[in-house]
Every structure is written in structure tokens, then in C-alpha cells.
C-alpha atoms as a PDB file:
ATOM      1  CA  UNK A   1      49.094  63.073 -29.823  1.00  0.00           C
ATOM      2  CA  UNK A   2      48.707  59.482 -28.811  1.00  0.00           C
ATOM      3  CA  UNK A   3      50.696  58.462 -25.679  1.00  0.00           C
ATOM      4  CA  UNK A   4      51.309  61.209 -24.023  1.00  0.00           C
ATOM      5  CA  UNK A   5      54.340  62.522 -27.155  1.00  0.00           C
ATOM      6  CA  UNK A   6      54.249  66.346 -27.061  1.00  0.00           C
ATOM      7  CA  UNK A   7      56.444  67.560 -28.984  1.00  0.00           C
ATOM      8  CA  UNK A   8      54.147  69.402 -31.430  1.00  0.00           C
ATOM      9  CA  UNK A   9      52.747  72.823 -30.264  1.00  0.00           C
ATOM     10  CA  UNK A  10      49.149  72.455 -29.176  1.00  0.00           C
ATOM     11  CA  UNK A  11      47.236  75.030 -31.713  1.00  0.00           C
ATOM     12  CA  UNK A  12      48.584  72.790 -34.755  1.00  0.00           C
ATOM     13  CA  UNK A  13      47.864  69.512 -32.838  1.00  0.00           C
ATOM     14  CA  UNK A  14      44.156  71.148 -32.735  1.00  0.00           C
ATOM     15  CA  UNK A  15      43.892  71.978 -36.188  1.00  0.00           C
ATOM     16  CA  UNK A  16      45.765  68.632 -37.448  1.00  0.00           C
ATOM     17  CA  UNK A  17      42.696  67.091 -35.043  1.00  0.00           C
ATOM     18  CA  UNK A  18      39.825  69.320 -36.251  1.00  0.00           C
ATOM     19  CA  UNK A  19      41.295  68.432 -39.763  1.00  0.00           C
ATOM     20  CA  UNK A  20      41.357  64.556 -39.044  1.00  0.00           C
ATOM     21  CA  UNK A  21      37.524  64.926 -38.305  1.00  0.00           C
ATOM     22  CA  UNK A  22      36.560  66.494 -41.374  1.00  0.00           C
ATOM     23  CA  UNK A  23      38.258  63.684 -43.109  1.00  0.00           C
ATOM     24  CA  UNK A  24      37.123  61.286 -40.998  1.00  0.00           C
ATOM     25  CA  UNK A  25      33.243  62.521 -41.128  1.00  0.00           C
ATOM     26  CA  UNK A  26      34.136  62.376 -44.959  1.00  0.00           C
ATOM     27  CA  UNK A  27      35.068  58.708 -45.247  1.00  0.00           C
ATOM     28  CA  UNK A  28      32.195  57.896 -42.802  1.00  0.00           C
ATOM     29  CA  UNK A  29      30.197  59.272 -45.597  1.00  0.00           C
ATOM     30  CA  UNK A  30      31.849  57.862 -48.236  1.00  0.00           C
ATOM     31  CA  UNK A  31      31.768  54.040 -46.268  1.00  0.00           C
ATOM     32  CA  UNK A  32      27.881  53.948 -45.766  1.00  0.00           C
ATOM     33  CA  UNK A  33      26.337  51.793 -48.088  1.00  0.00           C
ATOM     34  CA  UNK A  34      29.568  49.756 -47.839  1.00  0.00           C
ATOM     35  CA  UNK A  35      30.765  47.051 -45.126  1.00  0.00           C
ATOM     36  CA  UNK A  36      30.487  48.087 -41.796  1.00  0.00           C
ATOM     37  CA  UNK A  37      33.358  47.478 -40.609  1.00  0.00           C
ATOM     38  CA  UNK A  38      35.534  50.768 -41.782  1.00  0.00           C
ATOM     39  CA  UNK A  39      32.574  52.672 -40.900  1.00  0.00           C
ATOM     40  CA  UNK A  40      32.950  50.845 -37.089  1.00  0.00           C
ATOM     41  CA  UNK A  41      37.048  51.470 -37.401  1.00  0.00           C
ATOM     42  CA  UNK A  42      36.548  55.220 -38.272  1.00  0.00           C
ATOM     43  CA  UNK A  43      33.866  55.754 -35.740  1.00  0.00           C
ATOM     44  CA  UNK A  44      36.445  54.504 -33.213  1.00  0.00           C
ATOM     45  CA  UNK A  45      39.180  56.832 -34.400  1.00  0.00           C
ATOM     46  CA  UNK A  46      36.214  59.979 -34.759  1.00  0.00           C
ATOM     47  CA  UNK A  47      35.197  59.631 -31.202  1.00  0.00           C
ATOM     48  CA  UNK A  48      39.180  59.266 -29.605  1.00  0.00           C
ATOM     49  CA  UNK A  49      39.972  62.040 -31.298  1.00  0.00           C
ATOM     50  CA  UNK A  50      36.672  64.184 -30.458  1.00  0.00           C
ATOM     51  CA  UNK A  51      37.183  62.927 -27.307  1.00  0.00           C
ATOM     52  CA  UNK A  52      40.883  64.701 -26.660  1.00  0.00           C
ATOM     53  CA  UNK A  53      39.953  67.741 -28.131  1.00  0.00           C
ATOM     54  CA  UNK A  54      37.640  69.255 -24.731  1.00  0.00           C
ATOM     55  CA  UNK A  55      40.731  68.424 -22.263  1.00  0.00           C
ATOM     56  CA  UNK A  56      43.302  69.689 -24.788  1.00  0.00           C
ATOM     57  CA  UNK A  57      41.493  72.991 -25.126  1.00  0.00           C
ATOM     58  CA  UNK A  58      40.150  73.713 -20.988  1.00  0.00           C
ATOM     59  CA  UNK A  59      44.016  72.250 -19.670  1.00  0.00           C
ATOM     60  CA  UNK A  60      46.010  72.643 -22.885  1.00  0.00           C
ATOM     61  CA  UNK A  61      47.059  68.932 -22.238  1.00  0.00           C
ATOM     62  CA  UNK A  62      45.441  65.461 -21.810  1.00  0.00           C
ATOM     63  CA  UNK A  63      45.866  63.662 -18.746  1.00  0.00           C
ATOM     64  CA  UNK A  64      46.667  59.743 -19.816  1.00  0.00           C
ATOM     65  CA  UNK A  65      46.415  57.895 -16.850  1.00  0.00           C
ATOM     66  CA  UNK A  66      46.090  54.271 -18.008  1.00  0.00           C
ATOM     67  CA  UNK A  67      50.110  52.263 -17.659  1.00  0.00           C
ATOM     68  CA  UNK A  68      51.211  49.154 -18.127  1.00  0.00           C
ATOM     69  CA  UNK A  69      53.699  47.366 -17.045  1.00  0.00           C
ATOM     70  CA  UNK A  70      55.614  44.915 -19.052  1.00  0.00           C
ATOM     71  CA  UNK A  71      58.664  42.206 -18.188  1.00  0.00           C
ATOM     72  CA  UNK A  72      62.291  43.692 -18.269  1.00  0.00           C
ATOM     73  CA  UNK A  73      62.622  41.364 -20.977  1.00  0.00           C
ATOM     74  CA  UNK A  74      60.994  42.766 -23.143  1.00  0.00           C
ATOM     75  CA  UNK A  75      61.929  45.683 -25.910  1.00  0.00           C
ATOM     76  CA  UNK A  76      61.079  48.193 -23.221  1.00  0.00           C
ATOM     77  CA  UNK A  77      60.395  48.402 -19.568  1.00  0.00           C
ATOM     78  CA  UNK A  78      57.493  50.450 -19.888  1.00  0.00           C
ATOM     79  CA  UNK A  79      54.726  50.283 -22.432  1.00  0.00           C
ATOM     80  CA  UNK A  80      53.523  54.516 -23.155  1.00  0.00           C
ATOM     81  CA  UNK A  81      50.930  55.621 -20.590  1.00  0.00           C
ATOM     82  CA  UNK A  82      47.532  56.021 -22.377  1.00  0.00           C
ATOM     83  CA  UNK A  83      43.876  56.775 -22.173  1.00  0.00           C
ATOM     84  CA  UNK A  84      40.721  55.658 -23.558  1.00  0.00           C
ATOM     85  CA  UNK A  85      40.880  57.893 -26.409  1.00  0.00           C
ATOM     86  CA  UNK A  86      44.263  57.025 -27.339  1.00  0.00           C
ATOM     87  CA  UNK A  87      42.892  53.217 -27.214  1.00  0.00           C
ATOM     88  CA  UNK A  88      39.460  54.272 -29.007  1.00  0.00           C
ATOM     89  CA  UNK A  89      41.499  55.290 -32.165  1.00  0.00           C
ATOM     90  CA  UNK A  90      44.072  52.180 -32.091  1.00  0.00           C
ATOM     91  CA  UNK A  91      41.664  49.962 -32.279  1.00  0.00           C
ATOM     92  CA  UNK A  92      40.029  52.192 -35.162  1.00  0.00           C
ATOM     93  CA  UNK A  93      42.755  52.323 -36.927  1.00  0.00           C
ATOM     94  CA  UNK A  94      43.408  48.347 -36.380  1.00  0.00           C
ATOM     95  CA  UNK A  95      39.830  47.925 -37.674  1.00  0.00           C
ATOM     96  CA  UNK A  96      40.118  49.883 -40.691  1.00  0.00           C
ATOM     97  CA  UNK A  97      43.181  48.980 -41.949  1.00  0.00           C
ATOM     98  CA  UNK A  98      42.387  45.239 -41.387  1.00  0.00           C
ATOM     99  CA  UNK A  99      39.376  46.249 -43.977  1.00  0.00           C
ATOM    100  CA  UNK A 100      41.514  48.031 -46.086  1.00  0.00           C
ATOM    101  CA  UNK A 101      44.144  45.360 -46.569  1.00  0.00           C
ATOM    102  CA  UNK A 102      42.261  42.186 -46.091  1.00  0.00           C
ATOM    103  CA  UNK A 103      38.706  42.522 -47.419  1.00  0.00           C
ATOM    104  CA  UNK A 104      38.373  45.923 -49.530  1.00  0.00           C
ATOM    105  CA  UNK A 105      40.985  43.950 -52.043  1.00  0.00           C
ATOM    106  CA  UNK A 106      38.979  40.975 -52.138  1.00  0.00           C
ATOM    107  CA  UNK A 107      35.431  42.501 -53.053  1.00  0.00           C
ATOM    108  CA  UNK A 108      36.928  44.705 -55.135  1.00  0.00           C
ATOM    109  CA  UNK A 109      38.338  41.992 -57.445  1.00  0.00           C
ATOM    110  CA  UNK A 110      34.890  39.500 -57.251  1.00  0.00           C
ATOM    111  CA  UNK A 111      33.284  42.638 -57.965  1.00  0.00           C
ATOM    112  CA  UNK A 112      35.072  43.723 -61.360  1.00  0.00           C
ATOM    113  CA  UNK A 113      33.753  42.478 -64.693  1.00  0.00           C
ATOM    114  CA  UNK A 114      35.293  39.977 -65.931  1.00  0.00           C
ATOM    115  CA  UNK A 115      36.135  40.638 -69.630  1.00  0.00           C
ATOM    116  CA  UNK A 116      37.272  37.882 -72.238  1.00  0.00           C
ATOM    117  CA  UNK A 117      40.959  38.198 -73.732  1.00  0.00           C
ATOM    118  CA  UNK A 118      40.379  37.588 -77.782  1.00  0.00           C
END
């Protein structure tokens, strides 16, 4: 649970985590003779949420200790306090999806046969 939200019971947010990995070690598999870049993105997200899982299961919580102050201004005064993990699987996520929705599209259509209408 990314920045520090608990309100899910820790046992599922285990097995919702242990479940992301298999999926995640899935599309890693699935991404390797492919573009790097998902396989970077998911790598990113594998490792933030392997890296929760240790602290979630020795303290049954994970310490985020990273804040950030931003201007009154602004939507909110404070931005969610984080960690590394949290931040490891953002930018995943951010890296993947920028694949996904800007260049998986695009070799997918040069890469379709082109077939004449007669």
C-alpha cells in the first residue's frame, strides 16, 4: 500500500503483493524478446514491491520516511510520505504505461501486414 494508506488488513495486502509478483514475473517473461523498456518498468514495480514485503511481514507495517513539502498553494499542503519502494514502483508503472500507450501501439501497427482492399 503505496503512501503509507492502510486501510486494507495486512494478510490480503500480502497475498494481493505475492499475487502482483507472480504476474509481474509473468509479464517479465512474456516482455523478453521485446523492447526493453516494459521489461525496465516492471522490474521497477517487481523490486518495490519485493522490497515491502520483508518489513511488512517482521513489523506488520512499512516505515515511509521520505516527505515533502509543497507550497500552501497548492492542491494540498502535504504531498503522502513515501519510501524508496513506493518510488521504485511509480516510476515502474510510469515506465510501462508510457510503453504501453505510446510505443506498443505504434509497432504494433508498422508491424501488421498490410493487406490490399479489392
Amino acid at each position: 500500500m503505496a503512501f503509507s494508506m492502510s486501510f486494507i488488513p495486512m494478510p490480503l495486502v500480502n497475498t494481493l503483493a505475492i499475487a502482483a509478483m507472480v504476474l509481474l514475473f509473468y509479464l517479465l517473461w512474456d516482455y523478453k524478446d521485446k523492447h526493453p523498456l516494459p521489461s525496465i518498468g516492471l522490474a521497477f514495480i517487481l523490486g518495490g514491491a519485493f522490497g515491502n514485503i520483508p518489513e511488512r511481514l517482521i513489523r506488520g507495517f512499512v516505515v515511509d520516511f521520505i516527505s515533502v513539502d509543497w507550497p500552501d498553494w497548492l492542491f494540498f499542503n502535504r504531498w503522502p510520505t513515501f519510501n524508496i519502494a513506493d518510488s521504485a514502483v511509480n516510476v515502474g508503472m510510469v515506465l510501462y504505461l508510457g510503453y504501453v500507450f505510446f510505443i506498443e501501439g505504434k509497432i504494433a501497427k508498422t508491424d501488421s501486414p498490410v493487406t490490399p482492399d479489392n
